[in-house]
C-alpha atoms as a PDB file:
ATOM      1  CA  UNK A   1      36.085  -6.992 358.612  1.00  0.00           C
ATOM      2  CA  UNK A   2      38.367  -4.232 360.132  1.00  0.00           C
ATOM      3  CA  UNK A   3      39.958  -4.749 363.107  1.00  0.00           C
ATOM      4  CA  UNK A   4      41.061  -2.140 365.386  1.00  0.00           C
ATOM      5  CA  UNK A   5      44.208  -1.402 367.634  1.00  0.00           C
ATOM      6  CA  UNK A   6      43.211  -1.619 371.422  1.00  0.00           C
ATOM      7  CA  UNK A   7      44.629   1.886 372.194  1.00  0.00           C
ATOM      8  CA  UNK A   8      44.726   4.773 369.407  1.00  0.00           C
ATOM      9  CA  UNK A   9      48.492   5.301 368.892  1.00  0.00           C
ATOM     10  CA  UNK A  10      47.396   8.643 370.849  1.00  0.00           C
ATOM     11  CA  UNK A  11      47.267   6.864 374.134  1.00  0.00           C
ATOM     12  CA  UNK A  12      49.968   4.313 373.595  1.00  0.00           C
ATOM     13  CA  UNK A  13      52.479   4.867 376.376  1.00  0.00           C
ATOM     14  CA  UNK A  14      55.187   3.425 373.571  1.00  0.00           C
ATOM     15  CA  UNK A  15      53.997   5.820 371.321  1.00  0.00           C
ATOM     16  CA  UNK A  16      54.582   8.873 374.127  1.00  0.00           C
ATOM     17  CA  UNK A  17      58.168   7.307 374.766  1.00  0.00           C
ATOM     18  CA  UNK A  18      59.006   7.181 371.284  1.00  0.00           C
ATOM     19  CA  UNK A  19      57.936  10.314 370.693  1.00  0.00           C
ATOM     20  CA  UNK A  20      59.278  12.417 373.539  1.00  0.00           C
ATOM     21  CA  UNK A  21      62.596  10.971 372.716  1.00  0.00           C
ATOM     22  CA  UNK A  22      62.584  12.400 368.912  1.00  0.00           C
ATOM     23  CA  UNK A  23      61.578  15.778 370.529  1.00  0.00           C
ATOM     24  CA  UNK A  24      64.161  15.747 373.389  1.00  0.00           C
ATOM     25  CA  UNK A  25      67.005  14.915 370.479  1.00  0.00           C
ATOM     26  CA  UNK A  26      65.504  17.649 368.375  1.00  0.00           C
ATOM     27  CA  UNK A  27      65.761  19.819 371.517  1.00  0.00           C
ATOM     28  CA  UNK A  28      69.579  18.999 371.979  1.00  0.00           C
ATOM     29  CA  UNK A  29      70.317  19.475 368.279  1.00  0.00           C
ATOM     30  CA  UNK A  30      71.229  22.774 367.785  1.00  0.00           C
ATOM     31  CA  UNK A  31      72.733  23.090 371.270  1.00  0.00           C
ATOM     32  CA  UNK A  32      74.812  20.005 370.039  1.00  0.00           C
ATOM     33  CA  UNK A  33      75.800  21.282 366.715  1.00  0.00           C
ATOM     34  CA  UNK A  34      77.164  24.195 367.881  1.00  0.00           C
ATOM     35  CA  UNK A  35      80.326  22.037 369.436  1.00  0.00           C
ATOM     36  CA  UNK A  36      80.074  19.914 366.424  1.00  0.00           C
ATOM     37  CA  UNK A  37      79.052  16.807 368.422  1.00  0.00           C
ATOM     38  CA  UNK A  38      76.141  14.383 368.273  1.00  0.00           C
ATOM     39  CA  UNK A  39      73.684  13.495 370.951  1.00  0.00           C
ATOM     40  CA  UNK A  40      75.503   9.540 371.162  1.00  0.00           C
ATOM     41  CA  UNK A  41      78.615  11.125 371.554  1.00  0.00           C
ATOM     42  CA  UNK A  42      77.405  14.460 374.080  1.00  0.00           C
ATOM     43  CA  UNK A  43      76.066  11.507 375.881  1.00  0.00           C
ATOM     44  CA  UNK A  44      79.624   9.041 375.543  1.00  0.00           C
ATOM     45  CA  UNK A  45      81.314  12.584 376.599  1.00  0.00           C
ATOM     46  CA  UNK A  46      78.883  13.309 379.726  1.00  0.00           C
ATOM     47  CA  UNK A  47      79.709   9.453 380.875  1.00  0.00           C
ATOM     48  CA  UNK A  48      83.454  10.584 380.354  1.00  0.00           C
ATOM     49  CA  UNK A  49      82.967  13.762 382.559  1.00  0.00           C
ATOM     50  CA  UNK A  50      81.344  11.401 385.273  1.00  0.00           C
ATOM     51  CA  UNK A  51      84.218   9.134 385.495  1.00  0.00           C
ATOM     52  CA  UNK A  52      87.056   9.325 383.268  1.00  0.00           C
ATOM     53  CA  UNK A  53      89.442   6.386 382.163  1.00  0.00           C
ATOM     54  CA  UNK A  54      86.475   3.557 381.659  1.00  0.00           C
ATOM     55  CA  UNK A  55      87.005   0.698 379.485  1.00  0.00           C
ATOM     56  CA  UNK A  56      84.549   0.485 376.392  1.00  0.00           C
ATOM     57  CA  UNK A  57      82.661  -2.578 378.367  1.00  0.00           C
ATOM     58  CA  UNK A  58      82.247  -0.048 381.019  1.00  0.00           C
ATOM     59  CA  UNK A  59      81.154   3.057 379.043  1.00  0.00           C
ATOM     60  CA  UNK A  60      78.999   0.331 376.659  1.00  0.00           C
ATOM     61  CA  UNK A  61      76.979  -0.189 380.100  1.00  0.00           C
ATOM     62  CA  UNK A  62      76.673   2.798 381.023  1.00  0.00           C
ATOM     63  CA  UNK A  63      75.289   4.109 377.725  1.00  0.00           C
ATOM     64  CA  UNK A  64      73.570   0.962 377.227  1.00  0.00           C
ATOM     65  CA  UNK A  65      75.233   0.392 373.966  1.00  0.00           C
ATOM     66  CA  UNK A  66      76.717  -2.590 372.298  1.00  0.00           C
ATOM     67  CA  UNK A  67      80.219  -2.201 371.098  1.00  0.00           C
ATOM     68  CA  UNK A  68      79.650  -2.274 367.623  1.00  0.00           C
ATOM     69  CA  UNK A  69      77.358   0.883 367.871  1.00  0.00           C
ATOM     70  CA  UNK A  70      80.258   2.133 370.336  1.00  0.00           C
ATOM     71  CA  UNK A  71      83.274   1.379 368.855  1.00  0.00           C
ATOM     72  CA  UNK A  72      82.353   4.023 365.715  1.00  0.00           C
ATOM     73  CA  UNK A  73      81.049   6.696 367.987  1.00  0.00           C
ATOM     74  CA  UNK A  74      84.869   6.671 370.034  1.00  0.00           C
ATOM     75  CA  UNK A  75      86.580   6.285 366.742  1.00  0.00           C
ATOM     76  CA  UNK A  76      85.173   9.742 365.161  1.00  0.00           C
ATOM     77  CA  UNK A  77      85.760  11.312 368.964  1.00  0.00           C
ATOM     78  CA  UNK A  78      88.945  10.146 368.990  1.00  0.00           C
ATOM     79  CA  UNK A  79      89.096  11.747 365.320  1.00  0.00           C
ATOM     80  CA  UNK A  80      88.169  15.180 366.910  1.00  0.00           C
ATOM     81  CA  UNK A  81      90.754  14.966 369.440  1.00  0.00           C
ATOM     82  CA  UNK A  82      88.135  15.167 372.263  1.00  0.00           C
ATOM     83  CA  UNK A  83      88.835  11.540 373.581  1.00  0.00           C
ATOM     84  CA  UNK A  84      91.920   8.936 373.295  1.00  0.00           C
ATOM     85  CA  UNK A  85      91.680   4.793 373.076  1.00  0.00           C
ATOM     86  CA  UNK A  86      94.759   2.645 374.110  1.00  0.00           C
ATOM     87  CA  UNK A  87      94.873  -1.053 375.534  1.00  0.00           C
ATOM     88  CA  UNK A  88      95.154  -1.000 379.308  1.00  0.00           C
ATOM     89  CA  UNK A  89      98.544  -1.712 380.875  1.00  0.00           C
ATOM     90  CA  UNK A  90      97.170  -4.277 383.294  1.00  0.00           C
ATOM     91  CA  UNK A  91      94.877  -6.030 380.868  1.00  0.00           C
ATOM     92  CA  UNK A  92      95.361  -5.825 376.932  1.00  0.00           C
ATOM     93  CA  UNK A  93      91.958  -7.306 376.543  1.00  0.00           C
ATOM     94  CA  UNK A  94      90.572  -4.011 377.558  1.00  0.00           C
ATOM     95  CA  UNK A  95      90.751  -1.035 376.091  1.00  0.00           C
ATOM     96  CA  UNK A  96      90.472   2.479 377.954  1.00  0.00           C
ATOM     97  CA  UNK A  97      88.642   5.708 376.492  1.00  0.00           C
ATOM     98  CA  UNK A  98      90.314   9.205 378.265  1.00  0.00           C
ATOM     99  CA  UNK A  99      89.452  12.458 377.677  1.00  0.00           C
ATOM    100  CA  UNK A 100      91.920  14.683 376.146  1.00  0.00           C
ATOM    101  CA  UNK A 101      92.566  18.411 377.113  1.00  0.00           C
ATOM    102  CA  UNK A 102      90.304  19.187 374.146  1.00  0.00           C
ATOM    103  CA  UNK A 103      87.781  16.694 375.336  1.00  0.00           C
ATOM    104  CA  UNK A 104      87.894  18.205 379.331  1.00  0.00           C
ATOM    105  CA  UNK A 105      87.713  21.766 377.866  1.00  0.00           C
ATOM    106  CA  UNK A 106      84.560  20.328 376.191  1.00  0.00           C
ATOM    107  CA  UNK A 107      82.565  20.186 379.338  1.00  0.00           C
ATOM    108  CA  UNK A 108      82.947  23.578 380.132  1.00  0.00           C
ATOM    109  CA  UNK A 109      81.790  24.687 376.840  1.00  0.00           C
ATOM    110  CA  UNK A 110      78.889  22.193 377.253  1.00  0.00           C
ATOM    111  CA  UNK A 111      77.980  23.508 380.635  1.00  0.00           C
ATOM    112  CA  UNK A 112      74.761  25.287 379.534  1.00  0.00           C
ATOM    113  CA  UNK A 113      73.465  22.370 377.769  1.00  0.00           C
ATOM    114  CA  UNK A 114      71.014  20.956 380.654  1.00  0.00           C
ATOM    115  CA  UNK A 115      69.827  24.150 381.688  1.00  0.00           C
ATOM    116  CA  UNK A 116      68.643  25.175 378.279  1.00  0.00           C
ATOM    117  CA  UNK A 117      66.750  21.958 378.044  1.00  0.00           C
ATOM    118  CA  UNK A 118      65.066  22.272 381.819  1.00  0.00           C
ATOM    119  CA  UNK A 119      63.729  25.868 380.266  1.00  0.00           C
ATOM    120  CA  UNK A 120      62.896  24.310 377.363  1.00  0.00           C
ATOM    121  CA  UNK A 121      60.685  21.651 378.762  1.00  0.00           C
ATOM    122  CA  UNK A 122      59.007  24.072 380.757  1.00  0.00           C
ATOM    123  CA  UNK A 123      58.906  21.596 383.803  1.00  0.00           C
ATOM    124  CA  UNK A 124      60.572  22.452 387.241  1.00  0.00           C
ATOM    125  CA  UNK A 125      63.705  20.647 388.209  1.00  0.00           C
ATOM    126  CA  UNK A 126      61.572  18.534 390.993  1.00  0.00           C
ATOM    127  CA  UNK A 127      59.219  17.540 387.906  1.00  0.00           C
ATOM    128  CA  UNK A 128      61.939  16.440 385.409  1.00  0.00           C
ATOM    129  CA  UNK A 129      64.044  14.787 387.688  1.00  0.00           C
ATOM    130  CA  UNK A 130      60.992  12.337 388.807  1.00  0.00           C
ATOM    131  CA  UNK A 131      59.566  12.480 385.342  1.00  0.00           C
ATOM    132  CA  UNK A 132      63.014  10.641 384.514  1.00  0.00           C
ATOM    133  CA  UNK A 133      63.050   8.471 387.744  1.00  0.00           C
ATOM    134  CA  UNK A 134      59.446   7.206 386.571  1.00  0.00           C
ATOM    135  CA  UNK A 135      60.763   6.708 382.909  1.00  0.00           C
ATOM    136  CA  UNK A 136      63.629   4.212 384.186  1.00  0.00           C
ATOM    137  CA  UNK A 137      61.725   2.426 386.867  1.00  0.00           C
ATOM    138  CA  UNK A 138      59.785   1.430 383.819  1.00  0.00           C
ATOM    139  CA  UNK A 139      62.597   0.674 381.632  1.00  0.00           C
ATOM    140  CA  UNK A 140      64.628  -1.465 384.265  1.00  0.00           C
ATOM    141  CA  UNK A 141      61.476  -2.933 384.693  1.00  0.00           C
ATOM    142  CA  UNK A 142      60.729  -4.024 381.105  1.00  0.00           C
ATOM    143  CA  UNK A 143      64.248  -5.517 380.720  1.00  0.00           C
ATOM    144  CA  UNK A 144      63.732  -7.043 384.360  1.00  0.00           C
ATOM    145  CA  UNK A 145      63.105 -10.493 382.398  1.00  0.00           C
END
């Protein structure tokens, strides 16, 4: 006897999740590819805009990456010049990610990035913006264990 999933994969909110995120990364692509960077490290950079000078713990957390998925990703920016690792003069335990002049010149030349995906989602501003307040509610709430 067959047995059947209780929600086609069509109504799965996992499935909607999953999916949206391969379309939003497709979206990004060729925006991304034009600077030669990859949606981790757009999205390492972006944290670096925010708040330069973090520690990898710190930009680890806010990317919500461990540091062996995170160490790479700031080794091959560091590569490009767009970001610089050294030990921190306080504490050598930690190590500090900057942005170089190549990495700050980045930003502007990123600028353009989130408007191009607000047109392409065809949502307003208002929409998105609780759209993503709805999708993290859920996600703090599903690691809330």
């Amino acid at each position: 006897m067959e047995t059947k999933p209780a929600l086609p994969i069509s109504e799965m909110i996992c499935f909607s999740l999953y999916s949206a995120t391969h379309a939003m990364q497709h979206a990004y692509k060729p925006l991304l590819e034009a600077l030669g960077l990859t949606y981790p490290q757009y999205l390492a950079l972006v944290a670096l805009w925010d708040e330069d000078g973090q520690t990898v713990g710190q930009l680890g957390q806010a990317l919500q990456l461990e540091s062996n998925t995170l160490t790479p990703l700031l080794k091959r920016l560091e590569a490009q010049g767009l970001v610089a690792r050294a030990r921190d003069a306080k504490d050598e335990r930690q190590v500090r990610v900057t942005l170089t002049e190549a990495g700050r010149d980045m930003q502007a030349r990123a600028a353009t990035i989130p408007g191009c995906i607000l047109e392409k989602s065809g949502m307003t501003l208002a929409a998105l913006t609780a759209l993503r307040d709805q999708v993290s509610a859920l996600r703090d709430q599903l690691r809330a264990e």
